[in-house]
Each structure stands twice: as structure tokens, then as C-alpha cells.
N, C-alpha and C. Protein backbone atom coordinates (compact mmCIF):
# COMPACT_ATOMS: atom_id res chain seq x y z
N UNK A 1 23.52 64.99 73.67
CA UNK A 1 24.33 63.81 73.97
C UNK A 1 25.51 64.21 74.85
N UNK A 2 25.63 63.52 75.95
CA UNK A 2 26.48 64.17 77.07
C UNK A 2 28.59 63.51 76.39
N UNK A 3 29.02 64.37 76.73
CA UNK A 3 30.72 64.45 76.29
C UNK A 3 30.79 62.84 76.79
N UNK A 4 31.87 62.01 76.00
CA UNK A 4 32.41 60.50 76.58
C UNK A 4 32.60 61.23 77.69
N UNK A 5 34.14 62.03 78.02
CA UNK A 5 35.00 62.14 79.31
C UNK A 5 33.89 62.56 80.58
N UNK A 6 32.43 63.18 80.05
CA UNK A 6 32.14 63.85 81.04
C UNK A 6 31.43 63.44 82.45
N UNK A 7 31.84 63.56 83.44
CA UNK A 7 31.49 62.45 84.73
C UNK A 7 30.35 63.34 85.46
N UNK A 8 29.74 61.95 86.15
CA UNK A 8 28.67 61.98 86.59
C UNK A 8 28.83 62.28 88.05
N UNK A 9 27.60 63.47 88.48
CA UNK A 9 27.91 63.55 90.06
C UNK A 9 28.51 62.15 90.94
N UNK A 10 28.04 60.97 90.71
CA UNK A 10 28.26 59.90 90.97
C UNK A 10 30.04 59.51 91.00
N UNK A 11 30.17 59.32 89.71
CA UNK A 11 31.68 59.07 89.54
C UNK A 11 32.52 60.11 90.41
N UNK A 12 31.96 61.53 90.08
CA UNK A 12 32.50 62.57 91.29
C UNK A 12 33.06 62.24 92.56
N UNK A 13 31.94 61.82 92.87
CA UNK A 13 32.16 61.90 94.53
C UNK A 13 33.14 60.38 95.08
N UNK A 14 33.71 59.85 93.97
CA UNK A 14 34.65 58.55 94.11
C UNK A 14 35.99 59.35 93.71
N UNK A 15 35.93 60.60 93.39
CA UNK A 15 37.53 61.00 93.47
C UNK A 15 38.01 61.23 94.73
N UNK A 16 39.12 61.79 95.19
CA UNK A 16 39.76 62.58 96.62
C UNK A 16 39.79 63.59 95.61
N UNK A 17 40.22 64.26 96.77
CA UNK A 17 39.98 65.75 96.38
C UNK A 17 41.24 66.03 95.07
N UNK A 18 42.49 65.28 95.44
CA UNK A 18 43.96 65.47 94.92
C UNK A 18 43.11 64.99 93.24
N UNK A 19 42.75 64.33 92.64
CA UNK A 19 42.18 63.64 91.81
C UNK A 19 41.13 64.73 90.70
N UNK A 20 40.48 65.14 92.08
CA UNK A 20 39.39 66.62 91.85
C UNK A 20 40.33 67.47 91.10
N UNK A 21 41.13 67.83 91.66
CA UNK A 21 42.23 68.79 91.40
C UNK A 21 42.78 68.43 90.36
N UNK A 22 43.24 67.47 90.36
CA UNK A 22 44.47 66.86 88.51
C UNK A 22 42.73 66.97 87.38
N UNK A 23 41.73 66.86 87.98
CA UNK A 23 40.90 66.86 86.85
C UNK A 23 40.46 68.41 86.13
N UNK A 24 40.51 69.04 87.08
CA UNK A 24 40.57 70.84 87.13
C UNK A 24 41.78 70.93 86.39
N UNK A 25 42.94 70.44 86.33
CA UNK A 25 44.07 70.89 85.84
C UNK A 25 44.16 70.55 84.09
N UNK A 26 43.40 69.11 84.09
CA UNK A 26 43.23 68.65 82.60
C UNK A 26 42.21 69.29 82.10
N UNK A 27 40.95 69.86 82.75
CA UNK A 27 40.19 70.75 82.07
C UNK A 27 40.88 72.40 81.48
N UNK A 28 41.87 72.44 82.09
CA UNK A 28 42.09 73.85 81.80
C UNK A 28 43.13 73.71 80.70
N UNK A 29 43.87 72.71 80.96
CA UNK A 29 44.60 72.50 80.02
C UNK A 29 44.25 72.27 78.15
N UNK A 30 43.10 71.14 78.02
CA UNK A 30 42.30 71.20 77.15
C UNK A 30 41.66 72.25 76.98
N UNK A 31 40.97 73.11 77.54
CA UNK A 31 40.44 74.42 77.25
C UNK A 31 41.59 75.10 77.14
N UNK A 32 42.75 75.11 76.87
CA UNK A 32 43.86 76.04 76.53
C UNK A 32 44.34 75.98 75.20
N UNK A 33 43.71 74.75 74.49
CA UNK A 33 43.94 74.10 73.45
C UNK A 33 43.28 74.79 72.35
N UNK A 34 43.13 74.38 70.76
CA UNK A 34 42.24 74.81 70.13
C UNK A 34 41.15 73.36 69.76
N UNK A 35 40.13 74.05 70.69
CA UNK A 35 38.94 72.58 70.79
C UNK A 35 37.68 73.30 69.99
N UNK A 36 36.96 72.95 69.37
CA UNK A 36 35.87 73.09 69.11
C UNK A 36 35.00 73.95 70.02
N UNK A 37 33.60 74.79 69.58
CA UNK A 37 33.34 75.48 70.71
C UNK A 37 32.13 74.68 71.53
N UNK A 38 31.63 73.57 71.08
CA UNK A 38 30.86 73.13 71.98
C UNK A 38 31.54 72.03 72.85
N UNK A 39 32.44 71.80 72.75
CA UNK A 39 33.82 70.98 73.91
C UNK A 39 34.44 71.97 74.35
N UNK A 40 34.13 73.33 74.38
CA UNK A 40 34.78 74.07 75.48
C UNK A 40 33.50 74.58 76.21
N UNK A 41 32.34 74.25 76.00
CA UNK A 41 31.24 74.95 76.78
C UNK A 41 31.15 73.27 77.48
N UNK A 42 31.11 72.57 77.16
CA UNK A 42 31.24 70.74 78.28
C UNK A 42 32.13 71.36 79.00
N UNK A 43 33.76 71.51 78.41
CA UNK A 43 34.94 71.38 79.15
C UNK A 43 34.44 72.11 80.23
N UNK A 44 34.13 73.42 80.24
CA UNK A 44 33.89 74.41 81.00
C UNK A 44 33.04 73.91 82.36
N UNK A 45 31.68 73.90 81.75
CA UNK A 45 30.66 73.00 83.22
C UNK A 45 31.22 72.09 83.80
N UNK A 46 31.78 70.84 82.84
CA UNK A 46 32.71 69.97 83.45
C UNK A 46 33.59 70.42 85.00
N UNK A 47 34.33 71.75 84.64
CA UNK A 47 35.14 72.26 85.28
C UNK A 47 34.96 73.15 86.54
N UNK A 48 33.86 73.38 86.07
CA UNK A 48 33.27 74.26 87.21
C UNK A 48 32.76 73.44 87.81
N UNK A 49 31.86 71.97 88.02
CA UNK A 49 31.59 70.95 88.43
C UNK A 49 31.89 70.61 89.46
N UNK A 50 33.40 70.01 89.14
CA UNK A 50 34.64 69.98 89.43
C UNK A 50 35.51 70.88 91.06
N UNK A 51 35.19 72.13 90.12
CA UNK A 51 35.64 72.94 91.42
C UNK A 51 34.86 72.93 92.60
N UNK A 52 33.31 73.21 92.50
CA UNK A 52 32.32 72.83 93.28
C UNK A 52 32.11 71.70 94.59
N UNK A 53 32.57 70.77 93.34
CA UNK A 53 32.86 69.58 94.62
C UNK A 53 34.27 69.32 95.23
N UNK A 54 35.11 70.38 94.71
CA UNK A 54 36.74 70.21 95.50
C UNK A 54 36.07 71.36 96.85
N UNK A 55 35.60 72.58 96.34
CA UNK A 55 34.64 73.39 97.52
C UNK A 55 34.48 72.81 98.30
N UNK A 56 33.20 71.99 98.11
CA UNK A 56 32.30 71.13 99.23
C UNK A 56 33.21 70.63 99.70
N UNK A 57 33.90 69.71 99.58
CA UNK A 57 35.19 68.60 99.74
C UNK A 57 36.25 69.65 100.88
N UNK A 58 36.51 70.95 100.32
CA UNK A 58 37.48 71.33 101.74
C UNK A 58 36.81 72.01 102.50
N UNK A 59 35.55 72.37 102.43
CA UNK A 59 34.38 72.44 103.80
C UNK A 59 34.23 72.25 104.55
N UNK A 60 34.02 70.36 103.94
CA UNK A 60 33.59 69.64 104.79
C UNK A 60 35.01 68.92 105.35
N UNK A 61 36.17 69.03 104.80
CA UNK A 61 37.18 69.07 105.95
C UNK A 61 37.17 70.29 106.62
N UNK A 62 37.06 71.27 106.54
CA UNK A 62 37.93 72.58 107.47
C UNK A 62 36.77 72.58 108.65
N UNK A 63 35.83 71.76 108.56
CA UNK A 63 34.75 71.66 109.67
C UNK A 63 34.84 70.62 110.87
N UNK A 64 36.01 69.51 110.34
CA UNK A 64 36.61 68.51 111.19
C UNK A 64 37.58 68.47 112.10
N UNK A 65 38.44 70.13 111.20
CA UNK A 65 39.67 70.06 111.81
C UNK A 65 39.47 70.62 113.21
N UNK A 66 40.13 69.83 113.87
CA UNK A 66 40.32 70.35 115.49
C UNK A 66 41.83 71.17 115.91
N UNK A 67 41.59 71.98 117.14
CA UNK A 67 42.49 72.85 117.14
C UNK A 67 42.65 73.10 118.75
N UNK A 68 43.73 72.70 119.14
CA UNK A 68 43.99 72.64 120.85
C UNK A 68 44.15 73.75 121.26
N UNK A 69 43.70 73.85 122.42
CA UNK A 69 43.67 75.31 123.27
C UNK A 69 44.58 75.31 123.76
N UNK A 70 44.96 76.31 124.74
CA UNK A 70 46.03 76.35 125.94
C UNK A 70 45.60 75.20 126.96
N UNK A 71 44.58 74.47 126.99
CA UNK A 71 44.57 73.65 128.51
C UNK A 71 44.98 72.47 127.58
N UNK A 72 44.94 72.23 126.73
CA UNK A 72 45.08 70.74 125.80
C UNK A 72 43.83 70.16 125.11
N UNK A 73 42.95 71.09 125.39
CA UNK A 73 41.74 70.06 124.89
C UNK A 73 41.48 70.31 123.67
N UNK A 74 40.77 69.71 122.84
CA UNK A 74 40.61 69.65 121.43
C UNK A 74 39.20 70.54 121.13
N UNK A 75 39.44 71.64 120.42
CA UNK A 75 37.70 72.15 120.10
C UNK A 75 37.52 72.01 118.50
N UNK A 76 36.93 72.42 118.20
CA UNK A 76 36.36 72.13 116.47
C UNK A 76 36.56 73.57 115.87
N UNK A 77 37.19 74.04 114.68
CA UNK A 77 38.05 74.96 114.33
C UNK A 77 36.95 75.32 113.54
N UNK A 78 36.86 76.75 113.97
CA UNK A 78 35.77 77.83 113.35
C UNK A 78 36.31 78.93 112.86
């Protein structure tokens, strides 16, 4: 039976990244706690989840960002 809190790739991908992040921060926080050990093996995947798609998420920005040369023109930052 999957955790209430625990979100679905779906719900995922409706955070921003900042969101991603405060959710990484409440996972660690609760796992800092004294929780039961099968709500720290959720918390955990949960969390790693989590980080995964904050990953993907600054990827797939650092692949957008553009970066001007000396003549002015814009190239795509590698």
C-alpha cells in the first residue's frame, strides 16, 4: 500500500524545481526524526525520486542556457 504523502511521477512533474527542493528538504527532515522503519525506506525512495527529477529539471535547463560570445551572438552553453 503506497505512503498517503507519497507522489506520483505525475504530481512530480507539476512541481518547479524550488518546490522539488522544499520537498527534498521535508524528506530529510522527517527522516531525521524517529519514524518507523518502513516510513523511512518510503521517505527515502520518495527522496531520491525527488532528487532525480530536480537532476533532470537542471539539465534540462543548463541545456537552454545561452551564452554570448565576443561578436554578440548568442550560442547554447556546453
Amino acid at each position: 500500500m503506497p505512503e498517503e504523502n507519497a507522489l506520483s511521477r505525475e504530481d512530480m512533474e507539476k512541481l518547479t524545481l524550488e518546490e522539488a527542493f522544499e520537498g527534498v528538504d521535508r524528506t530529510i527532515d522527517e527522516l531525521s526524526g524517529d519514524i518507523p522503519l518502513e516510513r523511512s525506506f518510503a521517505l527515502y525512495k520518495e527522496g531520491m525520486e525527488l532528487l532525480k527529477y530536480c537532476d533532470e529539471k537542471l539539465k534540462a535547463v543548463e541545456q537552454q542556457i545561452l551564452i554570448m560570445n565576443e561578436e554578440g551572438e548568442l550560442n547554447e552553453f556546453q
